[in-house]
C-alpha atoms as a PDB file:
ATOM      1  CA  UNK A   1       2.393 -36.145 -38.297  1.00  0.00           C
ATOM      2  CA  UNK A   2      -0.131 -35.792 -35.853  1.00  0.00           C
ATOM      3  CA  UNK A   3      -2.210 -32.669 -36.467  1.00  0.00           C
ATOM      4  CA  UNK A   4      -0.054 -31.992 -39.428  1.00  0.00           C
ATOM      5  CA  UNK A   5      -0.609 -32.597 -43.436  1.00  0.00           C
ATOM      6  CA  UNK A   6      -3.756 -34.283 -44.378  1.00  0.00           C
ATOM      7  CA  UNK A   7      -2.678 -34.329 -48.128  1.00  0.00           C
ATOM      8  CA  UNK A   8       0.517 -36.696 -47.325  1.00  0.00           C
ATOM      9  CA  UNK A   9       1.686 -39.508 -45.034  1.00  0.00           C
ATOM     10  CA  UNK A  10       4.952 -40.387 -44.367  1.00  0.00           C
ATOM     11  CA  UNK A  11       4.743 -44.503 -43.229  1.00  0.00           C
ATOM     12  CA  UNK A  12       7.594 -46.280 -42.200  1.00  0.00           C
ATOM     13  CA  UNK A  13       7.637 -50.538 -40.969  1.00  0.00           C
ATOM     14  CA  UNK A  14       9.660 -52.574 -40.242  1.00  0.00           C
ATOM     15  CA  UNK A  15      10.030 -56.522 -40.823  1.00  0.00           C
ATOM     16  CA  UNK A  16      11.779 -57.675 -37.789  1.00  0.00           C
ATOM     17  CA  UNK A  17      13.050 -61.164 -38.466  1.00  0.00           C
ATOM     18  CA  UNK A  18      14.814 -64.078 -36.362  1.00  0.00           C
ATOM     19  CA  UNK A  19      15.582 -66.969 -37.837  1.00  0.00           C
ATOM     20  CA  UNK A  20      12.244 -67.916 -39.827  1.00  0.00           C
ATOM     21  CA  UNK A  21      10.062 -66.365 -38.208  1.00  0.00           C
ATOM     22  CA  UNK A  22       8.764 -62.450 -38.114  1.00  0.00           C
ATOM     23  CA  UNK A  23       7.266 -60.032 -35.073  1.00  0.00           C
ATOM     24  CA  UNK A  24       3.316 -58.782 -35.821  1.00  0.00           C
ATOM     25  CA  UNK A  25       1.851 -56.686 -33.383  1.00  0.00           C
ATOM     26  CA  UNK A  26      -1.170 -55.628 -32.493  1.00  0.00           C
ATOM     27  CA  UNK A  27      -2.352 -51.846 -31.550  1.00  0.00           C
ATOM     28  CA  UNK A  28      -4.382 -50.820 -28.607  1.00  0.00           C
ATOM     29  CA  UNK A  29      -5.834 -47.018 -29.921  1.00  0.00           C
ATOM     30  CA  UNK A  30      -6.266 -48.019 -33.597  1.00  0.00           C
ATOM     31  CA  UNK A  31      -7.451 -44.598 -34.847  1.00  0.00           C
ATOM     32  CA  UNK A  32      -4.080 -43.526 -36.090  1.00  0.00           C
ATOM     33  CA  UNK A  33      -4.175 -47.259 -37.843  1.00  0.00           C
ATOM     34  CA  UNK A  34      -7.628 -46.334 -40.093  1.00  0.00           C
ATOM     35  CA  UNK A  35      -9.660 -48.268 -37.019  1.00  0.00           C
ATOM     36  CA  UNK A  36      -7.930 -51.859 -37.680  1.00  0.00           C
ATOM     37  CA  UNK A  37      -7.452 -54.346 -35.078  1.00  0.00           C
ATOM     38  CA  UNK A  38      -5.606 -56.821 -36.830  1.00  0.00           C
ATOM     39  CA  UNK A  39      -2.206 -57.526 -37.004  1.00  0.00           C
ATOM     40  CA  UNK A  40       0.711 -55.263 -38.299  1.00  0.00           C
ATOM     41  CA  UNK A  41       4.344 -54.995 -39.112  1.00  0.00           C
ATOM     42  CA  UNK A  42       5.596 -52.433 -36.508  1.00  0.00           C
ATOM     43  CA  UNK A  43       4.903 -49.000 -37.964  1.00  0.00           C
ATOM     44  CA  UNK A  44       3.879 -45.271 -37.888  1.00  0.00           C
ATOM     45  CA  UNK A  45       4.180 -42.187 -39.242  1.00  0.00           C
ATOM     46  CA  UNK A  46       7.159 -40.191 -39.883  1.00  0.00           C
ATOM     47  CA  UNK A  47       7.834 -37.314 -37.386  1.00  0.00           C
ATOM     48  CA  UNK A  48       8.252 -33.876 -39.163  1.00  0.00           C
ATOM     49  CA  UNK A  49      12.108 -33.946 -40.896  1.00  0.00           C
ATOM     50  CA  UNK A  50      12.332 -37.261 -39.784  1.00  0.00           C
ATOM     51  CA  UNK A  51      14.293 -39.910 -41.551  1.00  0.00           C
ATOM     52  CA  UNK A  52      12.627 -42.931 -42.339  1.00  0.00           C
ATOM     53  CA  UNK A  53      15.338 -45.226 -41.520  1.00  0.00           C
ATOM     54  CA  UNK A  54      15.360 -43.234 -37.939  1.00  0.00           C
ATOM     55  CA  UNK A  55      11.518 -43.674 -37.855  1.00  0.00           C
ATOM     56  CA  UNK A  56      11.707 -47.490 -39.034  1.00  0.00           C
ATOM     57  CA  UNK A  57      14.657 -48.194 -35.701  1.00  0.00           C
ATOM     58  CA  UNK A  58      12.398 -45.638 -33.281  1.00  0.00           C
ATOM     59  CA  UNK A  59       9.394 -47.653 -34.390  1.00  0.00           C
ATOM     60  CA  UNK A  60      10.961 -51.067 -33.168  1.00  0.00           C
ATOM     61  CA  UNK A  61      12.530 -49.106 -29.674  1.00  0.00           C
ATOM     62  CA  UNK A  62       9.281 -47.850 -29.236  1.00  0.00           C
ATOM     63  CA  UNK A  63       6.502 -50.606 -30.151  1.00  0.00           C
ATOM     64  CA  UNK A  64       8.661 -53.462 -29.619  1.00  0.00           C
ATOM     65  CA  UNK A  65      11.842 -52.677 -26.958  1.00  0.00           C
ATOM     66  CA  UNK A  66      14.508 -53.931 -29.587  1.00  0.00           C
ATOM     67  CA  UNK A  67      17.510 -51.499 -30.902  1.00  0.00           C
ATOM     68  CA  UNK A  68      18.226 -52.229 -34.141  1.00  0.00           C
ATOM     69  CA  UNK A  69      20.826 -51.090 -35.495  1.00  0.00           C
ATOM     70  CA  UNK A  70      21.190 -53.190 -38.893  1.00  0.00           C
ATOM     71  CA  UNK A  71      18.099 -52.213 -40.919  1.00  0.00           C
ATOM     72  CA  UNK A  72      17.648 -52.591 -45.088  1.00  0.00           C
ATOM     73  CA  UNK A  73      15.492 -50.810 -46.909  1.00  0.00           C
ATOM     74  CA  UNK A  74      13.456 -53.482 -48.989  1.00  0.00           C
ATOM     75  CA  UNK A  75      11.085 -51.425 -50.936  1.00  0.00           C
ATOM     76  CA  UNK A  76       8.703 -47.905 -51.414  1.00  0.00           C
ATOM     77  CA  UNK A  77       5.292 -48.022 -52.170  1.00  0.00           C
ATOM     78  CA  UNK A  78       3.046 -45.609 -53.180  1.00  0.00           C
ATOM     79  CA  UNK A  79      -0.984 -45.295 -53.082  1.00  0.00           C
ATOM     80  CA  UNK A  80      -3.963 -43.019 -52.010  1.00  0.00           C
ATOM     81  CA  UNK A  81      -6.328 -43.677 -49.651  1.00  0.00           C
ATOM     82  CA  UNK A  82      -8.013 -40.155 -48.874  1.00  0.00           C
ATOM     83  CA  UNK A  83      -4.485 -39.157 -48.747  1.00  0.00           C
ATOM     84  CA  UNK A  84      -1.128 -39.729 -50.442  1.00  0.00           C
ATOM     85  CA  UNK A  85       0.665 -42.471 -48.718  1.00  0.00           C
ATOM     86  CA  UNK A  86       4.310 -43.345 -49.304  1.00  0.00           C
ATOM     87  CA  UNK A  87       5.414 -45.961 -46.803  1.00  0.00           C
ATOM     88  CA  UNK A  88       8.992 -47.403 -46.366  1.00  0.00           C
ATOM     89  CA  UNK A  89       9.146 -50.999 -45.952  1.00  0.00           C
ATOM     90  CA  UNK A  90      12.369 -51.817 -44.043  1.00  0.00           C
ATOM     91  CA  UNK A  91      13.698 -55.351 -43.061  1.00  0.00           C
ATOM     92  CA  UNK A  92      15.638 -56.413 -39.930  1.00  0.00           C
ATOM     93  CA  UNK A  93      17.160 -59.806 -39.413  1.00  0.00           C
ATOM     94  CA  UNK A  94      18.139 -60.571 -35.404  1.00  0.00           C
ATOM     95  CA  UNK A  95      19.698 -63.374 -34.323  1.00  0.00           C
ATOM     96  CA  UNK A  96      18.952 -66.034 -31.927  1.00  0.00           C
ATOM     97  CA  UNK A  97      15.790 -64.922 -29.241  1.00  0.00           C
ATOM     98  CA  UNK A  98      15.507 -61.570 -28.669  1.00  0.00           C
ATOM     99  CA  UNK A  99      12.971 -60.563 -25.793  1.00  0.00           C
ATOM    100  CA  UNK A 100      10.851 -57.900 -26.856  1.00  0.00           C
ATOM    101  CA  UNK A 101       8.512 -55.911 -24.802  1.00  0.00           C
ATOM    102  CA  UNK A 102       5.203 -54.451 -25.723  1.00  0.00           C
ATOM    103  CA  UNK A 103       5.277 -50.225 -26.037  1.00  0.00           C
ATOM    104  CA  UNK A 104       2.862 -48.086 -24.346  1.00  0.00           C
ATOM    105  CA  UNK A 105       0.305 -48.674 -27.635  1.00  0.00           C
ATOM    106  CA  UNK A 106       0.938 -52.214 -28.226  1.00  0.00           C
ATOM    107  CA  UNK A 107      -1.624 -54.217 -26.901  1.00  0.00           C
ATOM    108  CA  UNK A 108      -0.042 -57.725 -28.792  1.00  0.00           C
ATOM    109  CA  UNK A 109       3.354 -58.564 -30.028  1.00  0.00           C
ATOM    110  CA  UNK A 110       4.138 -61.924 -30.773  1.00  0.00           C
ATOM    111  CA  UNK A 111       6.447 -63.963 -33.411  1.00  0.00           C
ATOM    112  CA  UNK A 112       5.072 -65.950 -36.444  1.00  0.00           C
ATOM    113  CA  UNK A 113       6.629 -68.062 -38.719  1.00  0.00           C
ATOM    114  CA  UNK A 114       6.612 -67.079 -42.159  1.00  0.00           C
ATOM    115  CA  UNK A 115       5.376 -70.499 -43.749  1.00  0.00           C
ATOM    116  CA  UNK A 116       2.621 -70.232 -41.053  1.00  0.00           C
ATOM    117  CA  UNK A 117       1.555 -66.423 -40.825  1.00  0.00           C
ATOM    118  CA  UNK A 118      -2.407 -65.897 -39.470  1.00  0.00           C
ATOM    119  CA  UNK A 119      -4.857 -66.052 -41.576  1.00  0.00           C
ATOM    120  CA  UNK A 120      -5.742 -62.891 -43.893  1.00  0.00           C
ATOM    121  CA  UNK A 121      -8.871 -61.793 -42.157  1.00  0.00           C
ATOM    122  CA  UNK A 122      -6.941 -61.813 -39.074  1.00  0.00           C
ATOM    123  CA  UNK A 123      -4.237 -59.105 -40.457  1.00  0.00           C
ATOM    124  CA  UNK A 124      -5.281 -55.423 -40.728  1.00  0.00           C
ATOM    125  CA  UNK A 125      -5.960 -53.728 -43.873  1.00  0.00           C
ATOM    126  CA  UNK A 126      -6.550 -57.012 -45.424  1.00  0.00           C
ATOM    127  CA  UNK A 127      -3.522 -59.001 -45.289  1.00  0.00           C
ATOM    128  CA  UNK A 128      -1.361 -56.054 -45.735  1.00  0.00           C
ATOM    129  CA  UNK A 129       1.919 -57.588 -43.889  1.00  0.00           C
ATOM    130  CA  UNK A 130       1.448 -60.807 -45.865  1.00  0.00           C
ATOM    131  CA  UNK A 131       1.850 -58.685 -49.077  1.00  0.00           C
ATOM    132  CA  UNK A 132       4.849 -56.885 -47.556  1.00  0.00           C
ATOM    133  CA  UNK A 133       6.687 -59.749 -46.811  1.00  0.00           C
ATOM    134  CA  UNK A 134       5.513 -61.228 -50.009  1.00  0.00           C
ATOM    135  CA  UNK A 135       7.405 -58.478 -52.019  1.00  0.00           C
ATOM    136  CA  UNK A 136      10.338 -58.602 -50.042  1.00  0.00           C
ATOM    137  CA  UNK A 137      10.946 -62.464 -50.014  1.00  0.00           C
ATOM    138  CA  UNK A 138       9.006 -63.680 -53.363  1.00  0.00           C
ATOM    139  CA  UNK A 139       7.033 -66.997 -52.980  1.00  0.00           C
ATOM    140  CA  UNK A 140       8.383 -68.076 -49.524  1.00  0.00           C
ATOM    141  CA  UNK A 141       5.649 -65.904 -47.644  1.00  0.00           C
ATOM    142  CA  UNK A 142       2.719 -67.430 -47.147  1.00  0.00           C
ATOM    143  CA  UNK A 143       0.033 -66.016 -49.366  1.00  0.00           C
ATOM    144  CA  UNK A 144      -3.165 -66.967 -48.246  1.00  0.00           C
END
């Protein structure tokens, strides 16, 4: 969406979970990520005509070097922000220890477990991810 629609954006993440723990990353150029530095579920914005379950697997090839090719959709949500955001939360689960390997953008990747996810203030957008996760798994996500 680069250059494109200013009224609309098209977000897809992903969750990518092994065992009990989930993958956060962290972006080098945060200007297509509203300037934050903190961490993030694996995401971006759809490409034009793009699917988001295609965006939410290109996403984790891209950002994170793991094909996935068993993804749920969790949940939709819906806000604006200086433009209309509709962002499609989509879970992985991957077993055992997969190696994963920072994209060209990524300047952190790195697995947390979910009883112990950083701090709040350490998480872009104010905790976003924690909130994510939140929704999809109820009380078992940390909340802090």
């Amino acid at each position: 969406m680069q250059g494109g629609c200013t009224v609309h954006r098209l977000v897809a993440d992903v969750a990518i979970r092994s065992r009990d723990q989930v993958l956060l990353v962290k972006y080098k150029d945060v200007s297509r990520y509203d300037g934050q530095r903190g961490w993030f579920l694996p995401d971006d914005f759809l490409a034009h005509l793009e699917h988001p379950e295609e965006a939410a697997k290109r996403i984790a090839r891209d950002q994170t070097g793991l094909a996935l090719a068993d993804l749920r959709l969790s949940h939709v949500e819906s806000f604006g922000n200086g433009a209309w955001h509709l962002v499609f939360h989509y879970r992985a689960d991957v077993t055992g220890s997969p190696v994963v390997q920072a994209g060209p953008n990524v300047a952190a990747l790195d697995w947390f477990p979910r009883s112990g996810l950083p701090d709040r203030t350490t998480i872009a957008h104010n905790g976003w991810a924690v909130d994510i996760l939140y929704a999809m798994d109820g009380p078992r996500a940390q909340k802090r």
